[in-house]
PDB file of N, CA and C in Angstrom:
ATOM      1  N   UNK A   1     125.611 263.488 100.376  1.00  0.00           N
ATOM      2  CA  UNK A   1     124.885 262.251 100.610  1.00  0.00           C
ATOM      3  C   UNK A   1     123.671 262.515 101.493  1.00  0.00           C
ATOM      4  N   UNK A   2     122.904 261.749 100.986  1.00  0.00           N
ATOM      5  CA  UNK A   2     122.037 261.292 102.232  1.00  0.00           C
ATOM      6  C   UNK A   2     121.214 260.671 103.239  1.00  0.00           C
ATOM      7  N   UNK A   3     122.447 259.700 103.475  1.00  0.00           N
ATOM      8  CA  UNK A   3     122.182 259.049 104.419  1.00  0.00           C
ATOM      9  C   UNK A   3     122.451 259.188 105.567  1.00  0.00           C
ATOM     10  N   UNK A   4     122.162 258.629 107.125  1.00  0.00           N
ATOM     11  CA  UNK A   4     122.432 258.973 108.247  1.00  0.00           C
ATOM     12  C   UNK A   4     123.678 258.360 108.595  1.00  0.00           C
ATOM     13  N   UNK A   5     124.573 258.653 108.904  1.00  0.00           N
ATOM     14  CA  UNK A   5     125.650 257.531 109.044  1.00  0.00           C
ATOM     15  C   UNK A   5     125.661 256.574 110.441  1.00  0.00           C
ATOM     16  N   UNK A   6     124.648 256.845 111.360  1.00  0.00           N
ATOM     17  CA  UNK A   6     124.319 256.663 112.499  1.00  0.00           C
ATOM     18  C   UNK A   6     123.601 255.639 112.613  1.00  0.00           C
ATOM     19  N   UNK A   7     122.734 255.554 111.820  1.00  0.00           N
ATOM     20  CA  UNK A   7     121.951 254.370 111.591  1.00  0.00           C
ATOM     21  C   UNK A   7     121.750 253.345 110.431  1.00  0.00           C
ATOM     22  N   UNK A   8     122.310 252.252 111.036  1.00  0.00           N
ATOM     23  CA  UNK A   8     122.320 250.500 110.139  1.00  0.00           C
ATOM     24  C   UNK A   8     121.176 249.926 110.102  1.00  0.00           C
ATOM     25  N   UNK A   9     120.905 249.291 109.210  1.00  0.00           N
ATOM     26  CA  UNK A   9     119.582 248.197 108.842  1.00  0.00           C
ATOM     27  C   UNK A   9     120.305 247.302 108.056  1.00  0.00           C
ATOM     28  N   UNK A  10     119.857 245.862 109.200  1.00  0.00           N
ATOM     29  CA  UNK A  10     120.332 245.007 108.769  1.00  0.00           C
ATOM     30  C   UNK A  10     119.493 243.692 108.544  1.00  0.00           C
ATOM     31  N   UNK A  11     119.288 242.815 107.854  1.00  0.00           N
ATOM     32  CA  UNK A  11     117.912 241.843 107.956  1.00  0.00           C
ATOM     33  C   UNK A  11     118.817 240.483 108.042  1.00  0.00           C
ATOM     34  N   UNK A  12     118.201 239.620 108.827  1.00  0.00           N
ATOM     35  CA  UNK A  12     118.760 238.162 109.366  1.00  0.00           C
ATOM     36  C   UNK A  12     117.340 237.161 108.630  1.00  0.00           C
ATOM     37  N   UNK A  13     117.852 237.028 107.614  1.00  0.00           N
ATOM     38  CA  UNK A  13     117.140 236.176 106.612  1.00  0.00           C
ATOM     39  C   UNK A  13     116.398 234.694 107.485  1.00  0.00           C
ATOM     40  N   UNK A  14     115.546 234.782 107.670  1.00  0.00           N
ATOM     41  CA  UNK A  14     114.522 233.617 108.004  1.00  0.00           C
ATOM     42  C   UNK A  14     114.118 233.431 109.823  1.00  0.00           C
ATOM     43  N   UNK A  15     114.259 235.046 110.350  1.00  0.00           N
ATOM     44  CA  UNK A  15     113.706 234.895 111.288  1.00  0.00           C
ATOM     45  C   UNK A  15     113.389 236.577 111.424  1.00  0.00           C
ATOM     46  N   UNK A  16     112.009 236.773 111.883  1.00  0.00           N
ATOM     47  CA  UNK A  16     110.871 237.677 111.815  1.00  0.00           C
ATOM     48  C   UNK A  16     111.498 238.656 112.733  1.00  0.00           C
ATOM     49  N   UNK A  17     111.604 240.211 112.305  1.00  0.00           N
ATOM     50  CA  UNK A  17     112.256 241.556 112.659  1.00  0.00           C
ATOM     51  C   UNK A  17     111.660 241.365 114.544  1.00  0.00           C
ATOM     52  N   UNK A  18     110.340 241.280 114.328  1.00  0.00           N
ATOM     53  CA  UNK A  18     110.135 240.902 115.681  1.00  0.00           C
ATOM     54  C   UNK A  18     109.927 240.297 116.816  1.00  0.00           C
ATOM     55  N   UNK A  19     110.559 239.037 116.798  1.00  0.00           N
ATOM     56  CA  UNK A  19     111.365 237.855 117.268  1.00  0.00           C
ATOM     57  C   UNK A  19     112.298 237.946 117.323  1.00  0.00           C
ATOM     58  N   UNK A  20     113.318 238.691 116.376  1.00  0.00           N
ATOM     59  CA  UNK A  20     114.709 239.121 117.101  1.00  0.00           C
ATOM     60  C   UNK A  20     114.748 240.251 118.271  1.00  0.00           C
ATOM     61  N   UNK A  21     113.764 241.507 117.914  1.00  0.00           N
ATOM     62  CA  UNK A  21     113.439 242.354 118.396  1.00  0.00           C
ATOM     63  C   UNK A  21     113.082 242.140 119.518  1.00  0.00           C
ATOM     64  N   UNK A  22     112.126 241.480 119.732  1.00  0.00           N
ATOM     65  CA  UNK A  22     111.722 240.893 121.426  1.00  0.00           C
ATOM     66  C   UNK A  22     112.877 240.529 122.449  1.00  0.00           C
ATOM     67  N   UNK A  23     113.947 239.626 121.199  1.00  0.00           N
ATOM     68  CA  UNK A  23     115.020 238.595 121.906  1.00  0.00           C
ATOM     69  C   UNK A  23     116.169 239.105 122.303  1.00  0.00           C
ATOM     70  N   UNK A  24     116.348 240.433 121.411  1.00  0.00           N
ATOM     71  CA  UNK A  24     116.974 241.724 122.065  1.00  0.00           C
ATOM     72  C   UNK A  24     116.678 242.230 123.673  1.00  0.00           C
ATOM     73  N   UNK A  25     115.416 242.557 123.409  1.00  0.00           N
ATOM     74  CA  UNK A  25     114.938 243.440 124.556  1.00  0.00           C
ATOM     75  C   UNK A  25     115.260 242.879 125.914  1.00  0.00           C
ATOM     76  N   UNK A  26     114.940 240.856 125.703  1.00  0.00           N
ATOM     77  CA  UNK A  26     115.408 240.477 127.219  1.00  0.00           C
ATOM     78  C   UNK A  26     117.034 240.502 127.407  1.00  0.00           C
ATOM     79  N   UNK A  27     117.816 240.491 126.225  1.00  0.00           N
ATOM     80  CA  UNK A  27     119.090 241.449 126.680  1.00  0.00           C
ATOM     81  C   UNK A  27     119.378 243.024 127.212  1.00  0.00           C
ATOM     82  N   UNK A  28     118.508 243.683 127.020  1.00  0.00           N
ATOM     83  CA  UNK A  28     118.678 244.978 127.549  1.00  0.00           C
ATOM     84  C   UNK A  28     119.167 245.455 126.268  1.00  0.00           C
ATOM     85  N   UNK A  29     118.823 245.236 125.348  1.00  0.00           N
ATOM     86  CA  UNK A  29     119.306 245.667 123.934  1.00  0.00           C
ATOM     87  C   UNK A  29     117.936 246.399 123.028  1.00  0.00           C
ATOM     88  N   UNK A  30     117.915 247.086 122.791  1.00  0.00           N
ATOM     89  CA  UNK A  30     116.676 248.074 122.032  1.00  0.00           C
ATOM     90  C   UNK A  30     117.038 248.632 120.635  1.00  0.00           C
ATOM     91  N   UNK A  31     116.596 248.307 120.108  1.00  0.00           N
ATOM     92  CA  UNK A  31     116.871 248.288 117.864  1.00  0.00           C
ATOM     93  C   UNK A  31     114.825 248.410 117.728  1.00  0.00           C
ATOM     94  N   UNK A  32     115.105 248.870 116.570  1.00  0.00           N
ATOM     95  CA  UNK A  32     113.629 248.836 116.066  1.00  0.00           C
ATOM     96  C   UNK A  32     113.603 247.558 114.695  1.00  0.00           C
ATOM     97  N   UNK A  33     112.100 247.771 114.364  1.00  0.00           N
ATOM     98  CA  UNK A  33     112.453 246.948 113.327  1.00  0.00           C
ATOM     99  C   UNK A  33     111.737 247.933 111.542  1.00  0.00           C
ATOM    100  N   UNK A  34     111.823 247.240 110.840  1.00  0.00           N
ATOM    101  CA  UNK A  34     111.704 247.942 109.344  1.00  0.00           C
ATOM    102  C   UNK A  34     112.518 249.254 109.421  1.00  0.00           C
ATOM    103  N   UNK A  35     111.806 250.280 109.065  1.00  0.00           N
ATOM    104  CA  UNK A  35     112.735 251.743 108.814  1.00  0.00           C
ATOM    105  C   UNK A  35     111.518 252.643 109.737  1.00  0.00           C
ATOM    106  N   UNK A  36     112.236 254.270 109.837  1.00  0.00           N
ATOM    107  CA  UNK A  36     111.805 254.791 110.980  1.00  0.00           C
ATOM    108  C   UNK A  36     110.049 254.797 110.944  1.00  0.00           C
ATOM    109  N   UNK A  37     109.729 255.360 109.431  1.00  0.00           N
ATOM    110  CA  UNK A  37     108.591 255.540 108.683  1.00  0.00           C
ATOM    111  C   UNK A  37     107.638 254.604 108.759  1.00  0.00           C
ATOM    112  N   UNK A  38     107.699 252.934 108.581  1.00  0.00           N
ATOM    113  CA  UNK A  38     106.711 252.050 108.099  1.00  0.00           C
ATOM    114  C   UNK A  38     105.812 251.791 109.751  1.00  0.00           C
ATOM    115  N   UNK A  39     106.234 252.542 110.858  1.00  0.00           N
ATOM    116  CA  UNK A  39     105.283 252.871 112.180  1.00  0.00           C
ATOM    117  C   UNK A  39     104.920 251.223 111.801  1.00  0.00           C
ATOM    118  N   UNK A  40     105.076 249.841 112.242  1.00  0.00           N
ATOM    119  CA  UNK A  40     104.254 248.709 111.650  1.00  0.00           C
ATOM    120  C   UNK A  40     103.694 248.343 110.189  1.00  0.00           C
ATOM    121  N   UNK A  41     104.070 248.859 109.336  1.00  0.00           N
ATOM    122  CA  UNK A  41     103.782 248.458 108.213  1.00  0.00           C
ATOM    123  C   UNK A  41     104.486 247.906 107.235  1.00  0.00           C
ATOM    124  N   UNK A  42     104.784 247.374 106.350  1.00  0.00           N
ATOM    125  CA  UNK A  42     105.886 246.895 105.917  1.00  0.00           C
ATOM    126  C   UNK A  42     106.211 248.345 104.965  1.00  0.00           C
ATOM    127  N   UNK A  43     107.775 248.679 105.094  1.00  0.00           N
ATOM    128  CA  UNK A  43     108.362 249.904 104.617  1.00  0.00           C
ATOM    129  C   UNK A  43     108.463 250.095 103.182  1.00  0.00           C
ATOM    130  N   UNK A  44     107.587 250.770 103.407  1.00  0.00           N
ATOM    131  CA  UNK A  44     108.062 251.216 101.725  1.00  0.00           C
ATOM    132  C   UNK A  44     109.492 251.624 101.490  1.00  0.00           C
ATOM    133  N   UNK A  45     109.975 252.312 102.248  1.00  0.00           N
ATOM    134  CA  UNK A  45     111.669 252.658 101.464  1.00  0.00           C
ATOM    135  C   UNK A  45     112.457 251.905 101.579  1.00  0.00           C
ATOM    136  N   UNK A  46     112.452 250.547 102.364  1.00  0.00           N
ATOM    137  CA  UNK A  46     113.123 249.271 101.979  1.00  0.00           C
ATOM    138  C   UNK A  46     112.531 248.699 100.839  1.00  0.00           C
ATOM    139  N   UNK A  47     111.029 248.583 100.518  1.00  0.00           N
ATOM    140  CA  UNK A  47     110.620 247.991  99.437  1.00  0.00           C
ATOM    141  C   UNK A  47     111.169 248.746  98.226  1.00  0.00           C
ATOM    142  N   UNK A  48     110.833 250.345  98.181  1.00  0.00           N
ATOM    143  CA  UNK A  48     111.395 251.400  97.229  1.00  0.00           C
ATOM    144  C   UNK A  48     112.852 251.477  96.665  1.00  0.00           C
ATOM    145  N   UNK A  49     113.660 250.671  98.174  1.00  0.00           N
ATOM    146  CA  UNK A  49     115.099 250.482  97.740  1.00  0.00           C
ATOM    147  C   UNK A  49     115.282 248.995  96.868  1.00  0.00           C
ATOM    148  N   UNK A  50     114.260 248.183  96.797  1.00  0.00           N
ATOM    149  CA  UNK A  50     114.623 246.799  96.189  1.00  0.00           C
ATOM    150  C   UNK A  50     115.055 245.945  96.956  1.00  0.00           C
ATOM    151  N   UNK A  51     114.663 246.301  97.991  1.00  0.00           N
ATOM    152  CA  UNK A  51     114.609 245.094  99.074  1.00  0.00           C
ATOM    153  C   UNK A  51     113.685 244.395  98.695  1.00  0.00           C
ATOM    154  N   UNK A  52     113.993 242.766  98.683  1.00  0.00           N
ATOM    155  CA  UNK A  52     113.343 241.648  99.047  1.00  0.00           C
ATOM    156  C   UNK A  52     112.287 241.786  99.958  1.00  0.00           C
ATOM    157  N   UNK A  53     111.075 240.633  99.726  1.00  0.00           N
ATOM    158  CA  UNK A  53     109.889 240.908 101.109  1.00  0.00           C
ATOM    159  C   UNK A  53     110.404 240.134 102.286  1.00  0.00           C
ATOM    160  N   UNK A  54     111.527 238.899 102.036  1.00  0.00           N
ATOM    161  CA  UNK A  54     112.044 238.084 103.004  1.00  0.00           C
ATOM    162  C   UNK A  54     112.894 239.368 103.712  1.00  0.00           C
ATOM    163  N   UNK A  55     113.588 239.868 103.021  1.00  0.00           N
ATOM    164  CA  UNK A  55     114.471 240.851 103.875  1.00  0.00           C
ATOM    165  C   UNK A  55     113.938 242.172 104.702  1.00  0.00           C
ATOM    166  N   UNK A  56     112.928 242.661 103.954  1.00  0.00           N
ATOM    167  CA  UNK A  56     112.065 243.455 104.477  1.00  0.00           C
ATOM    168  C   UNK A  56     111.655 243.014 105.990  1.00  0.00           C
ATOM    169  N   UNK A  57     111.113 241.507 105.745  1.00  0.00           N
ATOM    170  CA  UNK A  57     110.395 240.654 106.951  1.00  0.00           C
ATOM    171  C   UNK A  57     111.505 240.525 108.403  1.00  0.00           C
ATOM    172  N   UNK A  58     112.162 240.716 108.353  1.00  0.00           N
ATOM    173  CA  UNK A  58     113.702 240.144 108.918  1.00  0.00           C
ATOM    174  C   UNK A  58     114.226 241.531 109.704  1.00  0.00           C
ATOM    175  N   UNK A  59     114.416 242.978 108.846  1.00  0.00           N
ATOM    176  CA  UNK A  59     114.681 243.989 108.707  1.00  0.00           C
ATOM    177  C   UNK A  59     115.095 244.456 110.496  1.00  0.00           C
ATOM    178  N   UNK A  60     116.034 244.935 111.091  1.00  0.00           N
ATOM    179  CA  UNK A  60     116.172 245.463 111.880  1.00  0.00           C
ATOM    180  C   UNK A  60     117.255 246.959 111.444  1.00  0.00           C
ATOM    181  N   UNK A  61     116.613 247.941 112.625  1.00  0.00           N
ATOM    182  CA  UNK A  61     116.914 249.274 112.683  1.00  0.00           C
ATOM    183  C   UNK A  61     117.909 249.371 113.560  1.00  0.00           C
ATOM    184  N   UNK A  62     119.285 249.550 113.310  1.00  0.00           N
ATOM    185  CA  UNK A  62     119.961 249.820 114.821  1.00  0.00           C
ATOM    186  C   UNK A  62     120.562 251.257 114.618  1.00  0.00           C
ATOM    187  N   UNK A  63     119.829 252.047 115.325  1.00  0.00           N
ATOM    188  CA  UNK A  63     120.684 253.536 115.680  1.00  0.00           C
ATOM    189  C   UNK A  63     121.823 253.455 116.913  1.00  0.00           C
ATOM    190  N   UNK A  64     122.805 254.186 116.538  1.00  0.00           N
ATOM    191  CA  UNK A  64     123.968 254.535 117.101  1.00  0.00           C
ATOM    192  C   UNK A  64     124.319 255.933 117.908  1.00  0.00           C
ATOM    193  N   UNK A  65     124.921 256.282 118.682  1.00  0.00           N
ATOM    194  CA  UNK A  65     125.142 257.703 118.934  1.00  0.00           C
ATOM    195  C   UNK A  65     126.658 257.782 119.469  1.00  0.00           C
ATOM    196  N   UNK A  66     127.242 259.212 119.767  1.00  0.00           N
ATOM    197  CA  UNK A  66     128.318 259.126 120.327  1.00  0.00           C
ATOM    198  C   UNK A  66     128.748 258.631 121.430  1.00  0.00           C
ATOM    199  N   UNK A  67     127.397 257.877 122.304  1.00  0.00           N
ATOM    200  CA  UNK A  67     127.780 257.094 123.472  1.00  0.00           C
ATOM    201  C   UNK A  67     127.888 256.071 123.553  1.00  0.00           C
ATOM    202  N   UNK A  68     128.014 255.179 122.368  1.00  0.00           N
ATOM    203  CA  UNK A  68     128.283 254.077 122.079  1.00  0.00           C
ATOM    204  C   UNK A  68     129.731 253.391 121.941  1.00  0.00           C
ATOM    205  N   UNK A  69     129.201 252.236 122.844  1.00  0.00           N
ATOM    206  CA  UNK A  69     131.432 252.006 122.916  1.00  0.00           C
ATOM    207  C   UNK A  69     131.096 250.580 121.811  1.00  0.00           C
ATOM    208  N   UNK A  70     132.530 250.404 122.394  1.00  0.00           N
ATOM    209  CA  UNK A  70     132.730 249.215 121.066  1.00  0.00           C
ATOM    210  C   UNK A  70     132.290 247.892 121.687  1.00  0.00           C
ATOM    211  N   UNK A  71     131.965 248.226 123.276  1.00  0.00           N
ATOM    212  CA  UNK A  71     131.766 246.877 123.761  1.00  0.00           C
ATOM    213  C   UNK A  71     130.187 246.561 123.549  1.00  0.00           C
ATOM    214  N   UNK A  72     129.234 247.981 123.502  1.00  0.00           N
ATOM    215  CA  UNK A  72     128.230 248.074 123.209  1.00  0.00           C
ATOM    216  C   UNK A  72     127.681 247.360 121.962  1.00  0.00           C
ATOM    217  N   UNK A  73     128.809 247.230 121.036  1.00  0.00           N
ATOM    218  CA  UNK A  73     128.255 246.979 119.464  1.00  0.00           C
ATOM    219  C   UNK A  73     128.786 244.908 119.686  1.00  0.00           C
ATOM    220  N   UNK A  74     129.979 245.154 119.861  1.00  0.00           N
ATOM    221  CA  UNK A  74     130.155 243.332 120.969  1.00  0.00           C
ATOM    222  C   UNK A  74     129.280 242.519 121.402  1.00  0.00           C
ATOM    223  N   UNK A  75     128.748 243.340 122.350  1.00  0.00           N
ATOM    224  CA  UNK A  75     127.275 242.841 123.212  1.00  0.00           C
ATOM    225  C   UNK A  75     126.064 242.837 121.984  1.00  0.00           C
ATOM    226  N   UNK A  76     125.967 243.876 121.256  1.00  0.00           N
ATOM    227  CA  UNK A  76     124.959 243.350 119.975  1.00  0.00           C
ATOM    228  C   UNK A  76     124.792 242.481 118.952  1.00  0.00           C
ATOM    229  N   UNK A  77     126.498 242.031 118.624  1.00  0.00           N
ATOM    230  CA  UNK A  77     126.767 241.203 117.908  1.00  0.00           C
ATOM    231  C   UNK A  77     126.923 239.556 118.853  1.00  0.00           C
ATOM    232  N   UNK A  78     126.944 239.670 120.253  1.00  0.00           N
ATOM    233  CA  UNK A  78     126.665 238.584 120.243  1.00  0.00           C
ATOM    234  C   UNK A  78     125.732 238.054 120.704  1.00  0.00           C
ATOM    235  N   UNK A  79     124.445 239.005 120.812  1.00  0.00           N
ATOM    236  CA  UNK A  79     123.229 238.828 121.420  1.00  0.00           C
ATOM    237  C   UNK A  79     122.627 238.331 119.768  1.00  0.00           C
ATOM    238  N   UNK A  80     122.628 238.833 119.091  1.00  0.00           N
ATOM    239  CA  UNK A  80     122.047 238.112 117.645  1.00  0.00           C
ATOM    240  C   UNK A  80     122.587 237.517 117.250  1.00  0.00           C
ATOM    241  N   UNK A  81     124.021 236.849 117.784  1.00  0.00           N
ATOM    242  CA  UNK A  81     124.313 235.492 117.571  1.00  0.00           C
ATOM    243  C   UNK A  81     123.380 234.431 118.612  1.00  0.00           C
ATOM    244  N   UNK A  82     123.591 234.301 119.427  1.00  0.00           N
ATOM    245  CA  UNK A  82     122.721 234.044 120.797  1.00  0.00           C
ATOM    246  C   UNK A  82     121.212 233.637 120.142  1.00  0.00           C
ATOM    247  N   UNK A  83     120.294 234.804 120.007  1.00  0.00           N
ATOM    248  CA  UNK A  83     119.466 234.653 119.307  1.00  0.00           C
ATOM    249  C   UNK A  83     119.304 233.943 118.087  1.00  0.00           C
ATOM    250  N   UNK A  84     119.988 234.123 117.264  1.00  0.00           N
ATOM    251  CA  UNK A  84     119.916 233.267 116.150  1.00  0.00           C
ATOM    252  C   UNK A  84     119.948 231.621 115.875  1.00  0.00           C
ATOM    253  N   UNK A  85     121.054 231.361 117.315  1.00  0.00           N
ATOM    254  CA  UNK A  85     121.259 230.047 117.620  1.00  0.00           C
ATOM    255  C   UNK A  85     119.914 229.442 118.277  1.00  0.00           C
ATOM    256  N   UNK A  86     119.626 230.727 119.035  1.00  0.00           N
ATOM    257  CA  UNK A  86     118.525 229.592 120.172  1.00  0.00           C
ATOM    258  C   UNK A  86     117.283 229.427 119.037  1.00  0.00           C
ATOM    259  N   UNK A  87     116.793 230.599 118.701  1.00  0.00           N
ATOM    260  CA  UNK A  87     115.537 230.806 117.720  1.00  0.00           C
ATOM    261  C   UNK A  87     115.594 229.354 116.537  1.00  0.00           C
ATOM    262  N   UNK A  88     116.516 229.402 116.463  1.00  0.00           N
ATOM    263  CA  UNK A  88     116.850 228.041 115.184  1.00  0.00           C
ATOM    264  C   UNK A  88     116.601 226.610 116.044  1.00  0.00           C
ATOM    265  N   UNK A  89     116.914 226.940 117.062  1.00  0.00           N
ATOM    266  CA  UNK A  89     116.759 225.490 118.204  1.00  0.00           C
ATOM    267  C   UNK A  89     115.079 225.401 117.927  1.00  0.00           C
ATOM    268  N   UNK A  90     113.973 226.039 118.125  1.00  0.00           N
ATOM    269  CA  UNK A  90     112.605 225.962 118.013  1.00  0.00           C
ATOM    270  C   UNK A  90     111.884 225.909 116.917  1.00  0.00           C
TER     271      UNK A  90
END
């Protein structure tokens, strides 16, 4: 195979990769957004994979490593819940 098994991309349909991304950061939480490659551009190898442009738009990068606990991935899952709720409030 080849994929990284380390790193997830995941897109939250109707709110912008970097608006979550920001809403992360004042958690102390750091993800990128599109794929490693598109440096700001919209990614071609999400587009290349048949990704949607909504999903593309949305797109977050989360790398993992062996220092990652489970409370770590907890705290991520409920910081983009968090986010998702408040962002929808505006």
């Amino acid at each position: 195979d080849t994929c990284l098994p380390y790193v997830l991309n995941i897109s939250v349909n109707g709110y912008r990769s970097e608006t979550l991304l920001h809403f992360l950061e004042m958690k102390n939480i750091y993800v990128s957004s599109g794929s490693a490659c598109s440096k700001g551009n919209v990614s071609y190898v999400l587009k290349e994979m048949g990704i949607n442009s909504k999903s593309i738009d949305s797109a977050l990068r989360i790398s993992f490593s062996k220092h990652n606990t489970t409370e770590d991935c907890d705290a991520l899952i409920c910081a983009l819940k968090d986010g998702i709720e408040n962002l929808a409030r505006r």
